[in-house]
N, C-alpha and C. Protein backbone atom coordinates (compact mmCIF):
# COMPACT_ATOMS: atom_id res chain seq x y z
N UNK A 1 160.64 -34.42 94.04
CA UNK A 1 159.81 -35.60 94.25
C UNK A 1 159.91 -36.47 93.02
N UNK A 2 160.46 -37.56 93.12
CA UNK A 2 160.09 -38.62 92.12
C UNK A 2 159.05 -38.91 91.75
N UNK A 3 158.65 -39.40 90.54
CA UNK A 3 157.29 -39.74 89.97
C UNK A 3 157.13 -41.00 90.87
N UNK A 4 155.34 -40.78 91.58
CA UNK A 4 155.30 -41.77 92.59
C UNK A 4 154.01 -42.70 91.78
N UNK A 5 154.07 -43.72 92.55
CA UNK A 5 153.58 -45.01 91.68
C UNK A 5 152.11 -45.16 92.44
N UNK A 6 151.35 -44.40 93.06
CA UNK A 6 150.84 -44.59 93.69
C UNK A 6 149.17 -43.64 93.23
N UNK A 7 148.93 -43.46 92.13
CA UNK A 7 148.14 -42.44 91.53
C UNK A 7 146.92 -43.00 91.81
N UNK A 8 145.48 -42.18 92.13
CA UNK A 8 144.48 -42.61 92.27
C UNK A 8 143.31 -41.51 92.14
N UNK A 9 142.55 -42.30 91.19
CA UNK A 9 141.30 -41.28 90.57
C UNK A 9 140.59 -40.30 91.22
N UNK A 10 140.51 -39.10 91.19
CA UNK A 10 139.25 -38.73 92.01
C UNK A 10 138.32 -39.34 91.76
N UNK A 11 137.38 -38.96 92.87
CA UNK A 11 136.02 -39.41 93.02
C UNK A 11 134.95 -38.96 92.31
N UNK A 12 134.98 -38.12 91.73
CA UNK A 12 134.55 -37.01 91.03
C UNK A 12 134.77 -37.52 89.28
N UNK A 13 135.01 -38.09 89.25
CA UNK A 13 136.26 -38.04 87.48
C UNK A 13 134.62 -39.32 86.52
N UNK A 14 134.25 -40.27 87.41
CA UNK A 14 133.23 -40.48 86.89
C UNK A 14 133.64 -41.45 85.84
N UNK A 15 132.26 -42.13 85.35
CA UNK A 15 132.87 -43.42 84.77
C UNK A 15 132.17 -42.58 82.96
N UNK A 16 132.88 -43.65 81.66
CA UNK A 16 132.64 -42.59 80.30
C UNK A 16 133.71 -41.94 79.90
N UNK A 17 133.77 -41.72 78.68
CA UNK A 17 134.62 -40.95 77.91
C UNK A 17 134.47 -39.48 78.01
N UNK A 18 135.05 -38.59 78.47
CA UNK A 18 135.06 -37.04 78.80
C UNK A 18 135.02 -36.96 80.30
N UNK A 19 134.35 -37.92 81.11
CA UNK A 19 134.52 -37.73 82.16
C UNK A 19 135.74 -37.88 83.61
N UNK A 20 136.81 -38.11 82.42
CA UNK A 20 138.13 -38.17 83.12
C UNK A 20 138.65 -36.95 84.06
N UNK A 21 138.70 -36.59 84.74
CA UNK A 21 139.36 -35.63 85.92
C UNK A 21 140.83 -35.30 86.45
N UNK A 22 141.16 -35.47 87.76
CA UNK A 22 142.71 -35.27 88.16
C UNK A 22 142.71 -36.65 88.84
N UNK A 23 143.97 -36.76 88.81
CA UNK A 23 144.88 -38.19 89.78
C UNK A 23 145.76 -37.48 90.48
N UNK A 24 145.58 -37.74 92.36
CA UNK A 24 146.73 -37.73 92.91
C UNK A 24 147.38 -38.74 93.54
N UNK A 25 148.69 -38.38 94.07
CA UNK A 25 149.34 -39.15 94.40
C UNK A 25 150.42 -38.58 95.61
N UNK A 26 150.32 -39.74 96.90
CA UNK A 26 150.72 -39.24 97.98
C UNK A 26 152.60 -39.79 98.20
N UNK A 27 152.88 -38.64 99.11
CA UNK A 27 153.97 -39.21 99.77
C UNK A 27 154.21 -38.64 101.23
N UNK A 28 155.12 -38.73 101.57
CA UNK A 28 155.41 -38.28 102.66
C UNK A 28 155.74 -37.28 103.19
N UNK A 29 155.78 -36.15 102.00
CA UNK A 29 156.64 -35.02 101.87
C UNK A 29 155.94 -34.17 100.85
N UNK A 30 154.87 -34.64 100.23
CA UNK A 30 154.31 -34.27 99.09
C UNK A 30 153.08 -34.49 98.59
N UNK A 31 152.42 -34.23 97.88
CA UNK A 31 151.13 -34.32 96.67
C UNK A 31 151.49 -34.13 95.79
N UNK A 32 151.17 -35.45 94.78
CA UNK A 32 151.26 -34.49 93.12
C UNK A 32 149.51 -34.97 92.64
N UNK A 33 149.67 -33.75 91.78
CA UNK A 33 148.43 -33.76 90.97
C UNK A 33 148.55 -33.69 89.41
N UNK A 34 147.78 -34.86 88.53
CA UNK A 34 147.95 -34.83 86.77
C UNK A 34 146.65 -35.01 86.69
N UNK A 35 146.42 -34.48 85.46
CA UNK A 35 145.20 -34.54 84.19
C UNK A 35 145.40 -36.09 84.24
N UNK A 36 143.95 -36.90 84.21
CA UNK A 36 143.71 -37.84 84.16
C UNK A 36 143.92 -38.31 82.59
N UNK A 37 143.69 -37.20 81.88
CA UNK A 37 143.71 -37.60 80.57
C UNK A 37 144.93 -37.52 79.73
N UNK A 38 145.82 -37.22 80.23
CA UNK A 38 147.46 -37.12 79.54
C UNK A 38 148.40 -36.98 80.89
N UNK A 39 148.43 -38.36 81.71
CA UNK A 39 148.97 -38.18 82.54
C UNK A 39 150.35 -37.87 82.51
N UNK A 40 151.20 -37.76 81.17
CA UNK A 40 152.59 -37.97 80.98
C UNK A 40 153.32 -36.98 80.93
N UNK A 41 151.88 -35.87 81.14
CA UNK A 41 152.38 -34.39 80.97
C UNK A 41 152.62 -34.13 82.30
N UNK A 42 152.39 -32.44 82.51
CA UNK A 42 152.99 -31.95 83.62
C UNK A 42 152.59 -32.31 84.85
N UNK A 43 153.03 -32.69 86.11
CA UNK A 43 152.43 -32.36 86.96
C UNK A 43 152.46 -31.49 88.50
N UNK A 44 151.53 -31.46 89.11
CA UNK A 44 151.79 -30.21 89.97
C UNK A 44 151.89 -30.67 91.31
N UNK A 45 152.75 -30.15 91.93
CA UNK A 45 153.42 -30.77 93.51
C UNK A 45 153.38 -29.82 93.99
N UNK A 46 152.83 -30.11 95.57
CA UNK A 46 152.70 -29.80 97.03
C UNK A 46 153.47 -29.77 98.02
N UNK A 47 153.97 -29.35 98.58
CA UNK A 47 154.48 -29.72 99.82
C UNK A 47 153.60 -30.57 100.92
N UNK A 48 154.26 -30.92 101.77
CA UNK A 48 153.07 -31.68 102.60
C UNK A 48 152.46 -30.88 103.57
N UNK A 49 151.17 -30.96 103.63
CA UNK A 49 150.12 -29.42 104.31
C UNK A 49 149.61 -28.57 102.84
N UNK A 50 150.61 -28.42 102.09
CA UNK A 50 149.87 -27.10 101.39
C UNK A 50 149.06 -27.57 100.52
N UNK A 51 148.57 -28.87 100.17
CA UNK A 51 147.36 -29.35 98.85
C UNK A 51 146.03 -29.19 99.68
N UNK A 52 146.27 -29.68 101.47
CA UNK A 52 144.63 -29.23 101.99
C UNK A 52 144.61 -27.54 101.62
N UNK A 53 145.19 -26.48 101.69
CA UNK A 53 145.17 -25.24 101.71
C UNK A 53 144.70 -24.94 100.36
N UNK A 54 145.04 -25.31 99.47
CA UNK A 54 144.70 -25.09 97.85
C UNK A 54 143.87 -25.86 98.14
N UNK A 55 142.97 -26.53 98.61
CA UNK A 55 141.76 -27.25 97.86
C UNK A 55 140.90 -26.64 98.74
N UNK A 56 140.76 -26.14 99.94
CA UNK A 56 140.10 -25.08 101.01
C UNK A 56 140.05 -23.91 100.37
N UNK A 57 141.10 -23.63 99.60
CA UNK A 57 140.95 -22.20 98.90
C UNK A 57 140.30 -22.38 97.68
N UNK A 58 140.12 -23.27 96.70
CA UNK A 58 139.35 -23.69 95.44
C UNK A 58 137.63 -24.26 96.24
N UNK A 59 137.61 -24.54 97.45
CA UNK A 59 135.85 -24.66 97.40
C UNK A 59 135.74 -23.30 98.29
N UNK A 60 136.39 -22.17 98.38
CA UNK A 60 136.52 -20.83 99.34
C UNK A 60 135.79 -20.60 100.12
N UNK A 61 136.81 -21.76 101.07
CA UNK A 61 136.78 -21.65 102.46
C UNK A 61 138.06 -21.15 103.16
N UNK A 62 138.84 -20.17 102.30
CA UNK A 62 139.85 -19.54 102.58
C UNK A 62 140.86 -20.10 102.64
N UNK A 63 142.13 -19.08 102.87
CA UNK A 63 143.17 -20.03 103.12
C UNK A 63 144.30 -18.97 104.72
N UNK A 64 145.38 -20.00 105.09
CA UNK A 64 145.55 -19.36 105.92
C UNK A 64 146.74 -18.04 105.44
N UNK A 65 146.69 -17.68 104.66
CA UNK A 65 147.64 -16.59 104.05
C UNK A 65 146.83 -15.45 103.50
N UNK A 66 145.38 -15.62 103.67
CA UNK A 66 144.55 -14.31 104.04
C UNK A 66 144.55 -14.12 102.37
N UNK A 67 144.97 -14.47 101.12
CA UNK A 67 144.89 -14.45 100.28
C UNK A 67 143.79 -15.13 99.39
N UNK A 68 142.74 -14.42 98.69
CA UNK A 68 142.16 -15.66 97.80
C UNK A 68 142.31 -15.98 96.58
N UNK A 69 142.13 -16.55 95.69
CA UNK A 69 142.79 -17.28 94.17
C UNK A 69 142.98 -16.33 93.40
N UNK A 70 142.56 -15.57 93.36
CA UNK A 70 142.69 -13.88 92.57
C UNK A 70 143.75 -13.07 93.34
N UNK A 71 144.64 -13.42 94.37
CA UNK A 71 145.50 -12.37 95.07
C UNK A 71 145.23 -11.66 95.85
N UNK A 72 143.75 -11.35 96.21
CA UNK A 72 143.11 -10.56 96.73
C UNK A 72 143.18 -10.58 98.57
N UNK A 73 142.92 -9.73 99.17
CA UNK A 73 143.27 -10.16 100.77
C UNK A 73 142.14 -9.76 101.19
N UNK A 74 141.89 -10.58 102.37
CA UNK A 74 139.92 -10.28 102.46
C UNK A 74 140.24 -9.99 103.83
């Protein structure tokens, strides 16, 4: 995935100094996700489908691979 031009704040990230959060950014094929605060660093890509699954599994409401964030199988 090319770096996409299309980045936008969470909702969450809040206005103030410290209260910076993640930026994503969509495509057609993908999600990426950066630190709001050094966006130049790494960032982390999705396939398209699997960023709802990681974010269902981070407020654990499971995911469909029966796995939860610890590896664990419930």
């Amino acid at each position: 995935m090319t770096t996409p031009e299309n980045w936008r704040k969470s909702s969450y990230s809040g206005e103030g100094d410290g209260n910076d959060c993640v930026e994503i950014a969509n495509s057609p094929t993908h999600t990426a996700v950066r630190d709001s605060k050094a966006p130049a660093r790494a960032t982390l890509t999705f396939p398209a489908g699997a960023f709802s699954t990681f974010v269902q599994a981070l407020k654990g409401e499971g995911c469909s691979t029966g796995a939860d964030l610890n590896g664990s199988h419930g």
